[in-house]
N, C-alpha and C. Protein backbone atom coordinates (compact mmCIF):
# COMPACT_ATOMS: atom_id res chain seq x y z
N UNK A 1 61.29 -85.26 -139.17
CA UNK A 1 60.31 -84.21 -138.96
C UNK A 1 58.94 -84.84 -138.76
N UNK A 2 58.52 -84.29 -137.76
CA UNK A 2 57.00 -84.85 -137.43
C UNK A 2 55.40 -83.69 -137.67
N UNK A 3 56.53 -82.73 -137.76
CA UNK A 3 55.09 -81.53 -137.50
C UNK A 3 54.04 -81.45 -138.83
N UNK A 4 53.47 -80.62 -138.89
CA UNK A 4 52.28 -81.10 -139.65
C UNK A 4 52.74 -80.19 -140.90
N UNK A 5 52.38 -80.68 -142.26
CA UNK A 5 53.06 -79.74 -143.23
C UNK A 5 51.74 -79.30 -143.94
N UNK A 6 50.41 -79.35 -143.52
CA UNK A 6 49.05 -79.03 -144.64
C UNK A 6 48.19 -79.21 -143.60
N UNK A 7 47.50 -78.10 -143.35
CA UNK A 7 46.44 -78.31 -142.46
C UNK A 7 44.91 -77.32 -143.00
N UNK A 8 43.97 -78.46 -142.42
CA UNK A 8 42.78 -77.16 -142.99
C UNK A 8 41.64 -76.75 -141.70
N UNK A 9 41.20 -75.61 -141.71
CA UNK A 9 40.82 -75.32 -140.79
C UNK A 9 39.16 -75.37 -140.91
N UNK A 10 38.30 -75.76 -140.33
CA UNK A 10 36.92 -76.04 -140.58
C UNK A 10 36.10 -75.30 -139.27
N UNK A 11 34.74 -75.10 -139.81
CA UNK A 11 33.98 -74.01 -138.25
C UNK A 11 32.89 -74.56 -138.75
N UNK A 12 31.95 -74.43 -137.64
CA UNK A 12 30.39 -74.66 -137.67
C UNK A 12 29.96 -74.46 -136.41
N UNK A 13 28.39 -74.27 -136.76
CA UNK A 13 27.80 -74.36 -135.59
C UNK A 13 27.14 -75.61 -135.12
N UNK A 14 26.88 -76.28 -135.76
CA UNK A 14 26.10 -77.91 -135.06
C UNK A 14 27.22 -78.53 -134.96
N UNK A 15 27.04 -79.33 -134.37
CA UNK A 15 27.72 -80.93 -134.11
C UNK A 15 28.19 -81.53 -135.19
N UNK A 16 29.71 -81.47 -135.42
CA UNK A 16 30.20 -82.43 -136.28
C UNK A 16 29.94 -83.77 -136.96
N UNK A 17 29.13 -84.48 -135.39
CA UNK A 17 28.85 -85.78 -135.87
C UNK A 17 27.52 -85.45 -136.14
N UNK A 18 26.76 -85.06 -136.04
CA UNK A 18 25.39 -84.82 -136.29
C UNK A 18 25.02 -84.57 -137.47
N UNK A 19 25.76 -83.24 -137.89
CA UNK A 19 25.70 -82.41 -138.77
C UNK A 19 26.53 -82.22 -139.64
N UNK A 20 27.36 -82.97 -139.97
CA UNK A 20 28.97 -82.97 -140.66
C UNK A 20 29.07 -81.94 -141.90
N UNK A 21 27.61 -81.76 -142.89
CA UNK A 21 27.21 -80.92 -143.84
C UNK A 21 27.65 -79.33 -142.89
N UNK A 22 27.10 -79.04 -141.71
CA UNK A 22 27.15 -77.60 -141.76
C UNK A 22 28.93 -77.26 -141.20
N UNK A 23 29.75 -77.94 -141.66
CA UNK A 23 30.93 -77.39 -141.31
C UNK A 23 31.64 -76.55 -143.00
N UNK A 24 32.34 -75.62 -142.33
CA UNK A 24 32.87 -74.70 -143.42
C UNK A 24 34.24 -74.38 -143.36
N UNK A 25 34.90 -74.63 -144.88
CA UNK A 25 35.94 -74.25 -144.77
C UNK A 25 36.67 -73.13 -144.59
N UNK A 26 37.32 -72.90 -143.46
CA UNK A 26 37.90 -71.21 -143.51
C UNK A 26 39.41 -70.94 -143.52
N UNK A 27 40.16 -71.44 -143.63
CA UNK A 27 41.45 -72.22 -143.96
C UNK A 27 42.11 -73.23 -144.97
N UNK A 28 43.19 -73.22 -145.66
CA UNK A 28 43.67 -74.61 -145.99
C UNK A 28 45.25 -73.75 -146.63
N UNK A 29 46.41 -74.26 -145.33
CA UNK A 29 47.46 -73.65 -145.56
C UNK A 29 48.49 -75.12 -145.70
N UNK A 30 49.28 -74.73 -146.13
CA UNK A 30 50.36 -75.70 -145.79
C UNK A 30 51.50 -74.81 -145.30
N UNK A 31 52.22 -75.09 -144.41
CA UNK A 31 53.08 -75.03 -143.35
C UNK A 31 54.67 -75.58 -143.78
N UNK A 32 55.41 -74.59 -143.33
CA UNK A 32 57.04 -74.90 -143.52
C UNK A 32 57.44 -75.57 -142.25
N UNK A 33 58.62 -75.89 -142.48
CA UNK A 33 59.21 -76.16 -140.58
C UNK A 33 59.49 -75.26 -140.12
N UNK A 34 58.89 -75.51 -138.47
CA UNK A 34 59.52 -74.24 -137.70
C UNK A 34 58.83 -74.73 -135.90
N UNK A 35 59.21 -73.78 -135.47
CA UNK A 35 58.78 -74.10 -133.79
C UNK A 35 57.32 -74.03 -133.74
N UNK A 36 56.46 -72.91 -134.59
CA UNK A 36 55.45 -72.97 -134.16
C UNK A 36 54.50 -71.53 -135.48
N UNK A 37 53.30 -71.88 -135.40
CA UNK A 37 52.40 -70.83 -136.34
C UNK A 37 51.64 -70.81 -135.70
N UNK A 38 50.89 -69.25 -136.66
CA UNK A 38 49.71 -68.78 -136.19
C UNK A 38 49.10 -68.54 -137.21
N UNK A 39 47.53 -69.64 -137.35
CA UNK A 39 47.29 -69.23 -138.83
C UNK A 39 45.84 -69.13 -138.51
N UNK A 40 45.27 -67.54 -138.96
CA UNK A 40 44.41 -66.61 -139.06
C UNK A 40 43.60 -66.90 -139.81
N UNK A 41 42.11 -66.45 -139.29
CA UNK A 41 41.21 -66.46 -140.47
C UNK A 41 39.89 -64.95 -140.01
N UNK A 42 39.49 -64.89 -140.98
CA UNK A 42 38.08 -63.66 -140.78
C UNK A 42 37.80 -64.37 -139.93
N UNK A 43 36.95 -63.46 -139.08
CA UNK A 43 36.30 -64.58 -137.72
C UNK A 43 35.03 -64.47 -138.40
N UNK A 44 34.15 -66.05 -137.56
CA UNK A 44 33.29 -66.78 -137.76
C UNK A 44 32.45 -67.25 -136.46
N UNK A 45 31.35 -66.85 -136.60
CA UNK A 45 30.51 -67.10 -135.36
C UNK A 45 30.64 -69.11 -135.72
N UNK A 46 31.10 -69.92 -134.44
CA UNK A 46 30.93 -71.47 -134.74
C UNK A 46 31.60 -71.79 -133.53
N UNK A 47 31.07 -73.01 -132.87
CA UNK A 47 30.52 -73.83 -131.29
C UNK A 47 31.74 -74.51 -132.19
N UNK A 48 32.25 -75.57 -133.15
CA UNK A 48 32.98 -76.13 -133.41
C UNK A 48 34.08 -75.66 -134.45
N UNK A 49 35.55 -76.24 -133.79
CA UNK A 49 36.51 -76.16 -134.52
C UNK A 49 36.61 -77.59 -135.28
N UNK A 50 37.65 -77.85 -136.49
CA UNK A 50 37.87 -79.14 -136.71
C UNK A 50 39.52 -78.84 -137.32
N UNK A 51 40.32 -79.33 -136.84
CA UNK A 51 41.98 -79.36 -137.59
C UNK A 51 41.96 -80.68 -138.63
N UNK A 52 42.32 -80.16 -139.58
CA UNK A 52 42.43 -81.60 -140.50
C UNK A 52 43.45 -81.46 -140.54
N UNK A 53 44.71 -82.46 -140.44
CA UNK A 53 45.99 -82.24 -140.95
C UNK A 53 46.15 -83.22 -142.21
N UNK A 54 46.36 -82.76 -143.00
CA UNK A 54 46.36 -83.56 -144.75
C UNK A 54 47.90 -84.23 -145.30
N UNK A 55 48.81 -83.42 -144.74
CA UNK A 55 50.56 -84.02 -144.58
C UNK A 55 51.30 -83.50 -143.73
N UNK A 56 52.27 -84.18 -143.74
CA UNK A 56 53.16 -83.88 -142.36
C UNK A 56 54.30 -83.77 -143.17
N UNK A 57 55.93 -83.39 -142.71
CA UNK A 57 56.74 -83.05 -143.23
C UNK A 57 57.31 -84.55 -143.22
N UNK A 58 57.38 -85.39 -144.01
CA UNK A 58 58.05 -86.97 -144.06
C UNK A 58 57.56 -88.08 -143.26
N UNK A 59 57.16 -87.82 -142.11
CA UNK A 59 57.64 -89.33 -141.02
C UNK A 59 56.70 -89.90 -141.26
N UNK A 60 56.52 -91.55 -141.39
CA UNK A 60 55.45 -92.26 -142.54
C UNK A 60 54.22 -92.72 -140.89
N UNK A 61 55.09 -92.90 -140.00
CA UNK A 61 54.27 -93.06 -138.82
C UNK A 61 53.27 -91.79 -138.03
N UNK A 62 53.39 -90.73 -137.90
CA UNK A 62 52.63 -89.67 -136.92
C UNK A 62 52.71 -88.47 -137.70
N UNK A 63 51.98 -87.57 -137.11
CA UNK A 63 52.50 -86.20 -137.31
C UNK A 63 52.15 -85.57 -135.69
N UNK A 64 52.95 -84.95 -135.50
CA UNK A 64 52.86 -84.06 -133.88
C UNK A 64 52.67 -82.79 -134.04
N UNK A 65 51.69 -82.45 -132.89
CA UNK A 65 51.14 -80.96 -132.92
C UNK A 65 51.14 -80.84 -131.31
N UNK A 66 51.56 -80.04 -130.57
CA UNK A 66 51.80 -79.70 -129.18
C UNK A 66 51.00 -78.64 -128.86
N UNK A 67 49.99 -78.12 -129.78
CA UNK A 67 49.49 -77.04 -128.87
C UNK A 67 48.36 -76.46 -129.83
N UNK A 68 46.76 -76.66 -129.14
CA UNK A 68 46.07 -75.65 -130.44
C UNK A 68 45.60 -74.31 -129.69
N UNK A 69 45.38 -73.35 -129.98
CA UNK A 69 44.53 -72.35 -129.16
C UNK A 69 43.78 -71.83 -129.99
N UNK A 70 42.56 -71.56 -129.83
CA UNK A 70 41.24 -71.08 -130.20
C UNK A 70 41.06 -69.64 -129.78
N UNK A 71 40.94 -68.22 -130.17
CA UNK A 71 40.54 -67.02 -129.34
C UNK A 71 39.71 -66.53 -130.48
N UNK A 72 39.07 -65.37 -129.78
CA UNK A 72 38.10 -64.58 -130.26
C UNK A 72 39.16 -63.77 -130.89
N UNK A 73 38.36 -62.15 -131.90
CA UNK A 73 39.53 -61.92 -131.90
C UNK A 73 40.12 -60.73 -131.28
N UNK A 74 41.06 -60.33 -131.85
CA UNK A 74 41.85 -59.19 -130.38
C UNK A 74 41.90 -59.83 -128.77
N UNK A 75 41.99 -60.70 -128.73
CA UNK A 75 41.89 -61.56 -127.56
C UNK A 75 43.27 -62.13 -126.81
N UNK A 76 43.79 -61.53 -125.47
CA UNK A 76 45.11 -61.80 -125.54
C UNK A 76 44.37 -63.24 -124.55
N UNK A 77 45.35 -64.28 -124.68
CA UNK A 77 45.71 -65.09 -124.59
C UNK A 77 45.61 -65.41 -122.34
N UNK A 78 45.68 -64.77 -122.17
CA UNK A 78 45.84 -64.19 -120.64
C UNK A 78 44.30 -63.70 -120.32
N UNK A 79 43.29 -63.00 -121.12
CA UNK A 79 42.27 -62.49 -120.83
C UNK A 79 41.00 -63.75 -121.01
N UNK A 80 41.45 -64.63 -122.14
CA UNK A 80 40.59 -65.36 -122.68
C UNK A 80 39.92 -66.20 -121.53
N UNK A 81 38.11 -65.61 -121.61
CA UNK A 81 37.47 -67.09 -120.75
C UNK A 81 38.35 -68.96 -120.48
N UNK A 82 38.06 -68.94 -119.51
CA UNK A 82 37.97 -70.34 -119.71
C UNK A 82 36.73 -71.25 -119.97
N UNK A 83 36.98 -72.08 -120.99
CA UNK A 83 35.78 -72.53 -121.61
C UNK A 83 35.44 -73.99 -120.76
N UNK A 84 33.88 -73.68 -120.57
CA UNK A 84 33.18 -74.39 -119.52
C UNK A 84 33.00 -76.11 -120.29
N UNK A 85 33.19 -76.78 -119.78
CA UNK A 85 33.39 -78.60 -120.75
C UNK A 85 32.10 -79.44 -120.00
N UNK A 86 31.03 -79.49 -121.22
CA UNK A 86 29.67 -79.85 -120.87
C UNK A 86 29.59 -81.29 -121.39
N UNK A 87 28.66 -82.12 -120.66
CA UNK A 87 29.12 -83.57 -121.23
C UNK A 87 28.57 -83.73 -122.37
């Protein structure tokens, strides 16, 4: 098993590296096996996401994650902007 078994979810509005203080925790689940989750939080006005993954289910080398998505909320997936990538 490679997938991630503890993950925490972090938001802010400044720059991670800048600002590493203004990030907030809004998450911290741990995860069973399975194909795939969806893990929710109150929404939060924040320019940055951060995934921490803290354990994985065994494998001493990696943990694999195939897919993150970010939406506002009530937001299908199909409607969502595409987000503009500034250098």
């Amino acid at each position: 098993m490679q997938g991630a078994a503890r993950v925490q979810i972090w938001t802010g509005k400044e720059d991670p590296l800048i600002s590493p203080g203004d990030l907030t925790l809004v998450r911290d689940v741990t995860l069973g096996v399975g194909p795939a989750w969806r893990i929710a939080f109150a929404p939060v006005v924040a320019r940055y996401v951060l995934v921490r993954v803290l354990a994985n289910h065994g494998n001493p080398d990696f943990v694999a994650i195939g897919e993150i998505d970010v939406r506002a909320p009530e937001t299908q997936l199909i409607d969502a902007p595409i987000p503009r990538i500034e250098p």
